[in-house]
C-alpha atoms as a PDB file:
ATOM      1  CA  UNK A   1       0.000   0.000   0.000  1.00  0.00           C
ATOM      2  CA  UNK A   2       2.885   2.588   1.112  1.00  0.00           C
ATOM      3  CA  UNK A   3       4.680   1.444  -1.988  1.00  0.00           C
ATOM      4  CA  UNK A   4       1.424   2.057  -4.504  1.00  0.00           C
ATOM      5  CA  UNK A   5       0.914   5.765  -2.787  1.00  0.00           C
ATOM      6  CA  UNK A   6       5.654   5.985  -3.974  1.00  0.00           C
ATOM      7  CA  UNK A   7       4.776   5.771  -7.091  1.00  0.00           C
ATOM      8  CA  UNK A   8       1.684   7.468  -8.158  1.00  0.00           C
ATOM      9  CA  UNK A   9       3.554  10.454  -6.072  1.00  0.00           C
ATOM     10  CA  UNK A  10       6.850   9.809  -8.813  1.00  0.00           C
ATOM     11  CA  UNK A  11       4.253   9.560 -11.817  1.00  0.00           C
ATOM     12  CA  UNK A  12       2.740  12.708 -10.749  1.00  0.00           C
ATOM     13  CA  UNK A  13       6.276  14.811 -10.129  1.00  0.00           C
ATOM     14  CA  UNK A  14       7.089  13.293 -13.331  1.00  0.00           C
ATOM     15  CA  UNK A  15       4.032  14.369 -15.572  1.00  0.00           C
ATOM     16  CA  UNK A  16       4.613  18.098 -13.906  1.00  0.00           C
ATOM     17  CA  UNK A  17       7.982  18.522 -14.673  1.00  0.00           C
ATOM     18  CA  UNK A  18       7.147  17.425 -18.429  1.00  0.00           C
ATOM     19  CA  UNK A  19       4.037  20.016 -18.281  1.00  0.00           C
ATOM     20  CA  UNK A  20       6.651  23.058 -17.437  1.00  0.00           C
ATOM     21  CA  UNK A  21       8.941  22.212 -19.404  1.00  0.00           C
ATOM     22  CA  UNK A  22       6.770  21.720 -22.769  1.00  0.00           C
ATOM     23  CA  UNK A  23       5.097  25.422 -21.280  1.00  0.00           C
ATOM     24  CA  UNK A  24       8.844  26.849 -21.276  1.00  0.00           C
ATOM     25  CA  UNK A  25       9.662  25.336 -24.780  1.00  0.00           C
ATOM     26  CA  UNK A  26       6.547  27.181 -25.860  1.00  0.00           C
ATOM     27  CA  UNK A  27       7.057  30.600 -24.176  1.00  0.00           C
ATOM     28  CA  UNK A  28      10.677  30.373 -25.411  1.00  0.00           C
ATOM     29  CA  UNK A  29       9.759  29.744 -28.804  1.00  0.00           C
ATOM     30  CA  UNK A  30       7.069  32.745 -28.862  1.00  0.00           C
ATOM     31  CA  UNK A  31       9.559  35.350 -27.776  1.00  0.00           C
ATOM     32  CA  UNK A  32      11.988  34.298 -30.373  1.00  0.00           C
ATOM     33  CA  UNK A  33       9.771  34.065 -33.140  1.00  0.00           C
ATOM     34  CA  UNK A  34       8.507  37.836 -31.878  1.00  0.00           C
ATOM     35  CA  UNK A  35      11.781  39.198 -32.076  1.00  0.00           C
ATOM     36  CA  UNK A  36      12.928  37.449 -35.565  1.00  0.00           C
ATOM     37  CA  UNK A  37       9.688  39.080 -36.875  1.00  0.00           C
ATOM     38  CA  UNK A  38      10.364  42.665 -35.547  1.00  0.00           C
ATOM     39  CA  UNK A  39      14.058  42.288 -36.464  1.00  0.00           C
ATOM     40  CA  UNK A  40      12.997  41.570 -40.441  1.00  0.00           C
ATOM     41  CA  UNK A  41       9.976  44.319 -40.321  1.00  0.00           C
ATOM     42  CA  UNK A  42      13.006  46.961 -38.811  1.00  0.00           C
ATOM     43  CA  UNK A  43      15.504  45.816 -42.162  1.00  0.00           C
ATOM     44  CA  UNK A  44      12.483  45.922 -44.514  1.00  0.00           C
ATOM     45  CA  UNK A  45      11.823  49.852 -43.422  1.00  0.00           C
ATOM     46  CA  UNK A  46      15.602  50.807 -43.512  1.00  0.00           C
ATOM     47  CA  UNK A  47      15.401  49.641 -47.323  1.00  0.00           C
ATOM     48  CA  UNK A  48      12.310  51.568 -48.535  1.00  0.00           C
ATOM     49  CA  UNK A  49      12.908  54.495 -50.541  1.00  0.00           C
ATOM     50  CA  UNK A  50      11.496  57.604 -48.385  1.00  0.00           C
ATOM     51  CA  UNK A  51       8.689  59.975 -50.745  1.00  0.00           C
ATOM     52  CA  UNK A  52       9.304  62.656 -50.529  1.00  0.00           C
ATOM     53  CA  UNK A  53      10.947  66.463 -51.836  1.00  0.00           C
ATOM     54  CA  UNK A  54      14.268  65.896 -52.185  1.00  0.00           C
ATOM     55  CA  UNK A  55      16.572  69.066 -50.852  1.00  0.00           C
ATOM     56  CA  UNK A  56      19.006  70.523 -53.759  1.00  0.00           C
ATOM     57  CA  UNK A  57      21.683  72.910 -52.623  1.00  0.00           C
ATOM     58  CA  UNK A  58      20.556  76.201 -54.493  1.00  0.00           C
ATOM     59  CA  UNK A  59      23.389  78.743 -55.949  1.00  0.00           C
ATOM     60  CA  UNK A  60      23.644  81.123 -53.111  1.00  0.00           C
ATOM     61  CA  UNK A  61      24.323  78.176 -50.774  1.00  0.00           C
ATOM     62  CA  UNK A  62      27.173  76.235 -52.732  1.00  0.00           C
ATOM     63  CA  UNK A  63      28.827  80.016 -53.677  1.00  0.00           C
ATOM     64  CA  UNK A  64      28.590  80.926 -49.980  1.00  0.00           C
ATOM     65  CA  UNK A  65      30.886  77.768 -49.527  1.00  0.00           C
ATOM     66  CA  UNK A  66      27.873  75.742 -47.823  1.00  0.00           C
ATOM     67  CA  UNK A  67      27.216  78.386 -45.648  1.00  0.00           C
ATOM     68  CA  UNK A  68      23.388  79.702 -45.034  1.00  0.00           C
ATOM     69  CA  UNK A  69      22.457  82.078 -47.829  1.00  0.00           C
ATOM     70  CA  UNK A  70      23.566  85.386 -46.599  1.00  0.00           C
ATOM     71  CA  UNK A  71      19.827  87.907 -46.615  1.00  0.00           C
ATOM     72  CA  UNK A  72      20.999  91.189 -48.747  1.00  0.00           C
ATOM     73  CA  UNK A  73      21.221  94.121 -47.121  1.00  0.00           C
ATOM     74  CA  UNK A  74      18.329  96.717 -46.581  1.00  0.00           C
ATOM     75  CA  UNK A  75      18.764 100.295 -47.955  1.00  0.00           C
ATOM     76  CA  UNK A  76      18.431 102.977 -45.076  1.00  0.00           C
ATOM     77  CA  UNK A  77      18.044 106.865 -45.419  1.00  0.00           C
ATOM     78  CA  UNK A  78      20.304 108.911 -43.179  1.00  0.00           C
ATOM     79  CA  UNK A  79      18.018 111.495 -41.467  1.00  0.00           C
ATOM     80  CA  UNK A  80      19.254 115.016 -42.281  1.00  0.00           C
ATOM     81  CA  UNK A  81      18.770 118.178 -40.655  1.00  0.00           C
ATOM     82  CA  UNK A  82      14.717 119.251 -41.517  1.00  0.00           C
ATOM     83  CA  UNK A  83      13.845 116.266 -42.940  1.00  0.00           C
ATOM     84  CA  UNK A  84      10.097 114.703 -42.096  1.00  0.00           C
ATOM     85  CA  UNK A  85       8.949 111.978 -42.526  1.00  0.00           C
ATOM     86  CA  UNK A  86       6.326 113.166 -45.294  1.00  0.00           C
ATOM     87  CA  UNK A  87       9.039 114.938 -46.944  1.00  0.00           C
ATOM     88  CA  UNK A  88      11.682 111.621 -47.061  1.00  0.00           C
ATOM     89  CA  UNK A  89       8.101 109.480 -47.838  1.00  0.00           C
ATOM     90  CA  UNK A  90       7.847 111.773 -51.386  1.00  0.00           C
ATOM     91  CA  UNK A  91      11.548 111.113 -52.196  1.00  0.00           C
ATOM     92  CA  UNK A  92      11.172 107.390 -52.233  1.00  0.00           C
ATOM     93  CA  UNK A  93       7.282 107.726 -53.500  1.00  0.00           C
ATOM     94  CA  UNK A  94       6.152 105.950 -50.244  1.00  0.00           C
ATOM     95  CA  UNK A  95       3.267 106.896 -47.842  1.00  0.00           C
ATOM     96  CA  UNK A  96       4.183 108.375 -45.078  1.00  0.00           C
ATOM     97  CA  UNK A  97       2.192 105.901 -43.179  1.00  0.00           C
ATOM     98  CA  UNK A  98       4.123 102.569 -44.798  1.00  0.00           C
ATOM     99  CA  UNK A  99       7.107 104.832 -43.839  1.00  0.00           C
ATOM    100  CA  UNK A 100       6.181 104.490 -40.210  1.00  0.00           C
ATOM    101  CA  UNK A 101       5.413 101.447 -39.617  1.00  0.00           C
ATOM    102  CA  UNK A 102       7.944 100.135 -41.170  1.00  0.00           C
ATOM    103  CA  UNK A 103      10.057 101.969 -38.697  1.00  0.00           C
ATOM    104  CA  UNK A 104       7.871 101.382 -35.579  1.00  0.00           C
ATOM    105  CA  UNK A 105       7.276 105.528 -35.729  1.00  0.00           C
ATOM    106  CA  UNK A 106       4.526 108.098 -35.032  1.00  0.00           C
ATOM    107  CA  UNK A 107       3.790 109.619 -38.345  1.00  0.00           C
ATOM    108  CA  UNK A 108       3.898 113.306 -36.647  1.00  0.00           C
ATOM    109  CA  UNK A 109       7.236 111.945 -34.681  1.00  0.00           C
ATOM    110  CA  UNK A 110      10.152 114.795 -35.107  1.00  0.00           C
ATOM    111  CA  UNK A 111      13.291 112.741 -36.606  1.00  0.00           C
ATOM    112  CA  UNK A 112      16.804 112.817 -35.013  1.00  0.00           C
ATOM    113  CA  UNK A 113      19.389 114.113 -37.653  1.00  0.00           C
ATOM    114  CA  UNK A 114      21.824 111.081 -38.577  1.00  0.00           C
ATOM    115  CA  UNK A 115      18.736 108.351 -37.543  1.00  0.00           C
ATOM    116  CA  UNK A 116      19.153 105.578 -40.444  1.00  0.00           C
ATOM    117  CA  UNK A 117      15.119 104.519 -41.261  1.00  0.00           C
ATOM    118  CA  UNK A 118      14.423 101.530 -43.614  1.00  0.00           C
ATOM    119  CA  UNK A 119      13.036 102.725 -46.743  1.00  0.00           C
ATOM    120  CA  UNK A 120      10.325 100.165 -48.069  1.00  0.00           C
ATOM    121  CA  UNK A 121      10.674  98.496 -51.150  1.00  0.00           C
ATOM    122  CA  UNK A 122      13.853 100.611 -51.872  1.00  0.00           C
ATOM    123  CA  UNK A 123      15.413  97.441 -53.031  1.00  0.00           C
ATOM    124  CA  UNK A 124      13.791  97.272 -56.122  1.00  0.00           C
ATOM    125  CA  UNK A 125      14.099 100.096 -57.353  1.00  0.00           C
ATOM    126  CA  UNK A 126      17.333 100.907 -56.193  1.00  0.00           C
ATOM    127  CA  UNK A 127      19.406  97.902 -56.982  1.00  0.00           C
ATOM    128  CA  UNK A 128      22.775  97.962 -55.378  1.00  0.00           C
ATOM    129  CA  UNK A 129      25.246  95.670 -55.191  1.00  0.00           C
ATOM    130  CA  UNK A 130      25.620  93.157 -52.316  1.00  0.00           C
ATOM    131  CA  UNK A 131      29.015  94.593 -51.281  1.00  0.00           C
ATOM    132  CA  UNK A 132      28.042  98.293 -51.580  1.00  0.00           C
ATOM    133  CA  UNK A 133      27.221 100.420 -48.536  1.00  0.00           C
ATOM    134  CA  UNK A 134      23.360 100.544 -48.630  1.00  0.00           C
ATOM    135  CA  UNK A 135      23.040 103.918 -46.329  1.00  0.00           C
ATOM    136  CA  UNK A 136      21.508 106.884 -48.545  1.00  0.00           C
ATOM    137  CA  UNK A 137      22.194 110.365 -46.887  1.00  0.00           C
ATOM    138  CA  UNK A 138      20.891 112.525 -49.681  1.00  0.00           C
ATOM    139  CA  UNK A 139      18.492 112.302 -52.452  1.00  0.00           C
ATOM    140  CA  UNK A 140      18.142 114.933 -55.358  1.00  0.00           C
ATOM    141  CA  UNK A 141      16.666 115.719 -58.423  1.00  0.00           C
ATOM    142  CA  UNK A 142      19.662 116.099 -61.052  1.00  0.00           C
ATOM    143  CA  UNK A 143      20.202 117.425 -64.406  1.00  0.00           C
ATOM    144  CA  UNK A 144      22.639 115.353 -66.540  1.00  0.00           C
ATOM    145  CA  UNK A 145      24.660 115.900 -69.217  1.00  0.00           C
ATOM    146  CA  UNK A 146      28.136 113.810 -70.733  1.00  0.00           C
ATOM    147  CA  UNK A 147      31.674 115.165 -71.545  1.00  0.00           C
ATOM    148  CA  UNK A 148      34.561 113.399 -72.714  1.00  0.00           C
ATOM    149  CA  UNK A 149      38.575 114.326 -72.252  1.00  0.00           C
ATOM    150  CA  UNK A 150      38.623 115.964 -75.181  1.00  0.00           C
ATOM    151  CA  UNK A 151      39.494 119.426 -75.914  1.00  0.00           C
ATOM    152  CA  UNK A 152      35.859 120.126 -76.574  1.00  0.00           C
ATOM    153  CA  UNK A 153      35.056 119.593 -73.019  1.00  0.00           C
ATOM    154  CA  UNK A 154      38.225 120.262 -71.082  1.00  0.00           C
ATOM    155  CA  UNK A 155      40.322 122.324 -73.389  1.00  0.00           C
ATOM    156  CA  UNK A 156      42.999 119.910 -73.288  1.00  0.00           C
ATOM    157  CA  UNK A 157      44.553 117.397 -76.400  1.00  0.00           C
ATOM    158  CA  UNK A 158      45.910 113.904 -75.980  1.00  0.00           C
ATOM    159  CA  UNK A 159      49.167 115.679 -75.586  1.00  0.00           C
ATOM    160  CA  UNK A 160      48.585 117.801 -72.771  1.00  0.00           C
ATOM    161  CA  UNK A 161      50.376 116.418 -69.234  1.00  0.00           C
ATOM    162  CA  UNK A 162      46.665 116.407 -67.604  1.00  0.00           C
ATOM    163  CA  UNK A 163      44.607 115.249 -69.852  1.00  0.00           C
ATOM    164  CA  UNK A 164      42.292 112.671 -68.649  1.00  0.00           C
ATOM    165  CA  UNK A 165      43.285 113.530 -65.256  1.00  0.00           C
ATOM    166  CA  UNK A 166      40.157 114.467 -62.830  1.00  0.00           C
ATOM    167  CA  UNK A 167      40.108 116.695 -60.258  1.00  0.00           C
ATOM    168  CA  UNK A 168      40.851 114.052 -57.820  1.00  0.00           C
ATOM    169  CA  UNK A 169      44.004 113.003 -59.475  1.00  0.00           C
ATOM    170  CA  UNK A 170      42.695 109.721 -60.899  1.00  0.00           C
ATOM    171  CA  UNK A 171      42.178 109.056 -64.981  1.00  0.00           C
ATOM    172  CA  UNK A 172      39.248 109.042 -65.898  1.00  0.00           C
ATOM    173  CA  UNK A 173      37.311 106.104 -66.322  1.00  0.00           C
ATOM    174  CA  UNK A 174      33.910 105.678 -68.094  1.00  0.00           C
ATOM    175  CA  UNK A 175      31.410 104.022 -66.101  1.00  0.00           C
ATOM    176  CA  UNK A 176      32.711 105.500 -62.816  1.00  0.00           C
ATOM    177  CA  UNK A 177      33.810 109.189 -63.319  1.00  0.00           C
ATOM    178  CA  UNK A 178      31.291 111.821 -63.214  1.00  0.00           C
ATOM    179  CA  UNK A 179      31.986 115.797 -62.468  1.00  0.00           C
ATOM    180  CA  UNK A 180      29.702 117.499 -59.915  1.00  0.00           C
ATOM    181  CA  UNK A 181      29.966 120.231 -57.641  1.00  0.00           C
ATOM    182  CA  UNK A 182      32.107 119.912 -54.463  1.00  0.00           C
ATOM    183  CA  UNK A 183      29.799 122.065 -52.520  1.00  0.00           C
ATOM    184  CA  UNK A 184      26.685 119.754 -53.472  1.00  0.00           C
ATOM    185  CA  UNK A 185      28.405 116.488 -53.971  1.00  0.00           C
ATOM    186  CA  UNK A 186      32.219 116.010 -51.816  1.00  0.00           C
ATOM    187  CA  UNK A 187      34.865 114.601 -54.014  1.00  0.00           C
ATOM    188  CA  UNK A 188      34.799 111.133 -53.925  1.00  0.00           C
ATOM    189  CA  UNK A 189      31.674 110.159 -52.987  1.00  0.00           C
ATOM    190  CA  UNK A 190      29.299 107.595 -54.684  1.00  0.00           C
ATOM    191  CA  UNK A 191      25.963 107.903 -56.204  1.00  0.00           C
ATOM    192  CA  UNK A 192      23.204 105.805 -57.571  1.00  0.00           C
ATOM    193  CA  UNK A 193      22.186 107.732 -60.731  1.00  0.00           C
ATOM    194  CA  UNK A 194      18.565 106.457 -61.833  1.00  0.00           C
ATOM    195  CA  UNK A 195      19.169 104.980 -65.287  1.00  0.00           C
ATOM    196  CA  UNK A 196      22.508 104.878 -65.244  1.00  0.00           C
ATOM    197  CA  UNK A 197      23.942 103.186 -62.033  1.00  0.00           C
ATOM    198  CA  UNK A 198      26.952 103.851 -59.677  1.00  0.00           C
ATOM    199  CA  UNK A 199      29.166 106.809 -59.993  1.00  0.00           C
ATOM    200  CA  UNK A 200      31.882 108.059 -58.457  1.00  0.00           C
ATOM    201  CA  UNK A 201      32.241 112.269 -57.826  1.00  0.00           C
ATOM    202  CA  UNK A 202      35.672 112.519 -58.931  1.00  0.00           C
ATOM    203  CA  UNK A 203      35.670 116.333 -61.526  1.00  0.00           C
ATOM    204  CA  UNK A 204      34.606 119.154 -61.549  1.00  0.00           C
ATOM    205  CA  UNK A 205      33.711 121.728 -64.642  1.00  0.00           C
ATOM    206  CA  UNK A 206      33.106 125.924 -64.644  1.00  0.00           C
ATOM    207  CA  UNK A 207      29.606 124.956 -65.940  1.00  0.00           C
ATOM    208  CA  UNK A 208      29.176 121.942 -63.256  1.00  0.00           C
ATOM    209  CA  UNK A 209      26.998 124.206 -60.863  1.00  0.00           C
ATOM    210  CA  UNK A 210      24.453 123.125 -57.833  1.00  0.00           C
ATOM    211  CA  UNK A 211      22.360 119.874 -58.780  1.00  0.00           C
ATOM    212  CA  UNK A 212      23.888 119.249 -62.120  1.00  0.00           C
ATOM    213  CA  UNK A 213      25.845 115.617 -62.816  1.00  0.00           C
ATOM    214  CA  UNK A 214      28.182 115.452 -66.160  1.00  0.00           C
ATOM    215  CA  UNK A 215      28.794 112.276 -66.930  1.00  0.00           C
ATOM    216  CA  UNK A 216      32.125 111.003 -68.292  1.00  0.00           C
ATOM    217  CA  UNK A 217      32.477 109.233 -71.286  1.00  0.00           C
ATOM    218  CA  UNK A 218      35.352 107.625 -73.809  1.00  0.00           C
ATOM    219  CA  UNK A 219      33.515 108.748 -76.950  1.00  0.00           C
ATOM    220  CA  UNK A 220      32.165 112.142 -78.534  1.00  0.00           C
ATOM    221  CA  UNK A 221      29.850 110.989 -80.748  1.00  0.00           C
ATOM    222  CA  UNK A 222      27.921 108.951 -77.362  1.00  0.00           C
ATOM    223  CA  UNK A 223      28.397 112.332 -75.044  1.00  0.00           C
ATOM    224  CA  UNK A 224      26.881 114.077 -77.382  1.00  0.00           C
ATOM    225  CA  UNK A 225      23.828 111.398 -78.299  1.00  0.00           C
ATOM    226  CA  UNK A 226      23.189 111.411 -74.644  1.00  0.00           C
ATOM    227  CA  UNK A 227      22.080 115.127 -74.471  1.00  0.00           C
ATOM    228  CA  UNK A 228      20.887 116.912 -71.462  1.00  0.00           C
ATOM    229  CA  UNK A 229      18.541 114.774 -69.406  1.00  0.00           C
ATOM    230  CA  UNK A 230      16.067 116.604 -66.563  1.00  0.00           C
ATOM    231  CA  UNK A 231      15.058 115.723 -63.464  1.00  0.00           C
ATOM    232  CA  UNK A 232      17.042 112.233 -62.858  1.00  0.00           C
ATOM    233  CA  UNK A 233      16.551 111.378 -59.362  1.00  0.00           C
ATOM    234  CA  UNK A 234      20.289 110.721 -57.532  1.00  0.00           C
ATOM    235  CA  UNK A 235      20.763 109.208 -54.398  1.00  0.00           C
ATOM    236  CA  UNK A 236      24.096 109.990 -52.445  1.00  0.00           C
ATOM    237  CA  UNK A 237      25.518 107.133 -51.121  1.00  0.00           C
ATOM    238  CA  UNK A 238      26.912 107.681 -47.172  1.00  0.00           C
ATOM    239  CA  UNK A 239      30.791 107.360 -46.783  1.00  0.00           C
ATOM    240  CA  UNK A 240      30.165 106.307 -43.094  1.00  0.00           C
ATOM    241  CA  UNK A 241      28.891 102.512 -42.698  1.00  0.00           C
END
């Protein structure tokens, strides 16, 4: 009797260690199989091909040597003494009311002389280059007319010791040189001529008087074609930047 009670006690150990063990095989099975599966979904996403806008370097990033494209430069006006804001709002044909809030101003508020406001839209009309000082200090209604070196505008001939020289010293150059007067326009000063584009103020002439630009050029024939032109707006450029 004692012995019968043995081994029904050793059949039943036996059947529950073969129970937990065929319940381990199983768990142990289902985790592996879970992580095989995950393991091939995560390599089967790392192939696909991503939809999607690809991202090109433009031109102003690969010539500014990878560098973020650099924003140009806004144009200011350099407040001068009894300017207004109505009065700098009809040289740049703005509103005076753009022309405040663009500048976080009253439109009645009195202006400090030498305060630099941002002119809007001045960049498209006024298109300077990237490396040029963008600070206006004077704007003026100019009348233009051309000369050349020769004796019909200077009195001089090729062999005369100054001729081409400019008042400043330098030859002149066509496409930079321009006489003006001194008391209007210093020596050596830049302007943005409407039409015609950057000058330098490096001459003067007897008939070069207030407001009035002569432009320098290589050929008679084109100084003369080029007449007298009225009322060419001029923006001085500011030396200080």
């Amino acid at each position: 009797m004692y012995q019968r009670h043995i081994k029904s006690l050793y059949v039943l150990i036996f059947f529950f260690i073969l129970g937990w063990k065929s319940d381990f095989h199983s768990q142990a099975s289902g985790i592996w199989e879970f992580n095989a599966a995950s393991m091939a979904e995560a390599d089967s996403k790392s192939n696909q091909v991503v939809q999607g806008p690809v991202w090109e370097p433009s031109p102003d990033y690969e010539s500014n040597g990878g560098m973020q494209p650099i924003a140009p430069k806004r144009i200011m006006y350099q407040v001068n003494k009894g300017d207004t804001l109505e009065h700098i709002a009809q040289q740049f044909d703005n509103s005076v009311e753009t022309l405040a809030m663009e500048n976080q101003l009253e439109p009645s508020q009195l202006l400090i002389v030498g305060q630099q406001l941002h002119i809007p839209s001045a960049e498209a009309v006024i298109p300077l280059p990237d490396d040029q000082p963008k600070v206006i200090s004077q704007v003026m209604n100019s009348t233009l007319t051309a000369y050349t070196a020769g004796v019909e505008s200077t009195g001089k001939s090729e062999g005369h010791p100054e001729y081409g020289i400019t008042f400043s010293g330098s030859k002149a150059e066509e496409g930079r040189t321009i006489a003006v007067d001194p008391a209007v326009i210093p020596i050596g000063t830049e302007v943005f001529i409407d039409g015609v584009g950057i000058r330098t103020a490096e001459d003067t002439g007897s008939a070069v008087r207030g407001a009035r630009i002569d432009v320098y050029m290589n050929d008679l024939g084109e100084a003369v074609d080029f007449g007298v032109k009225r009322n060419v707006k001029v923006y001085v450029l500011s030396t200080s930047h």
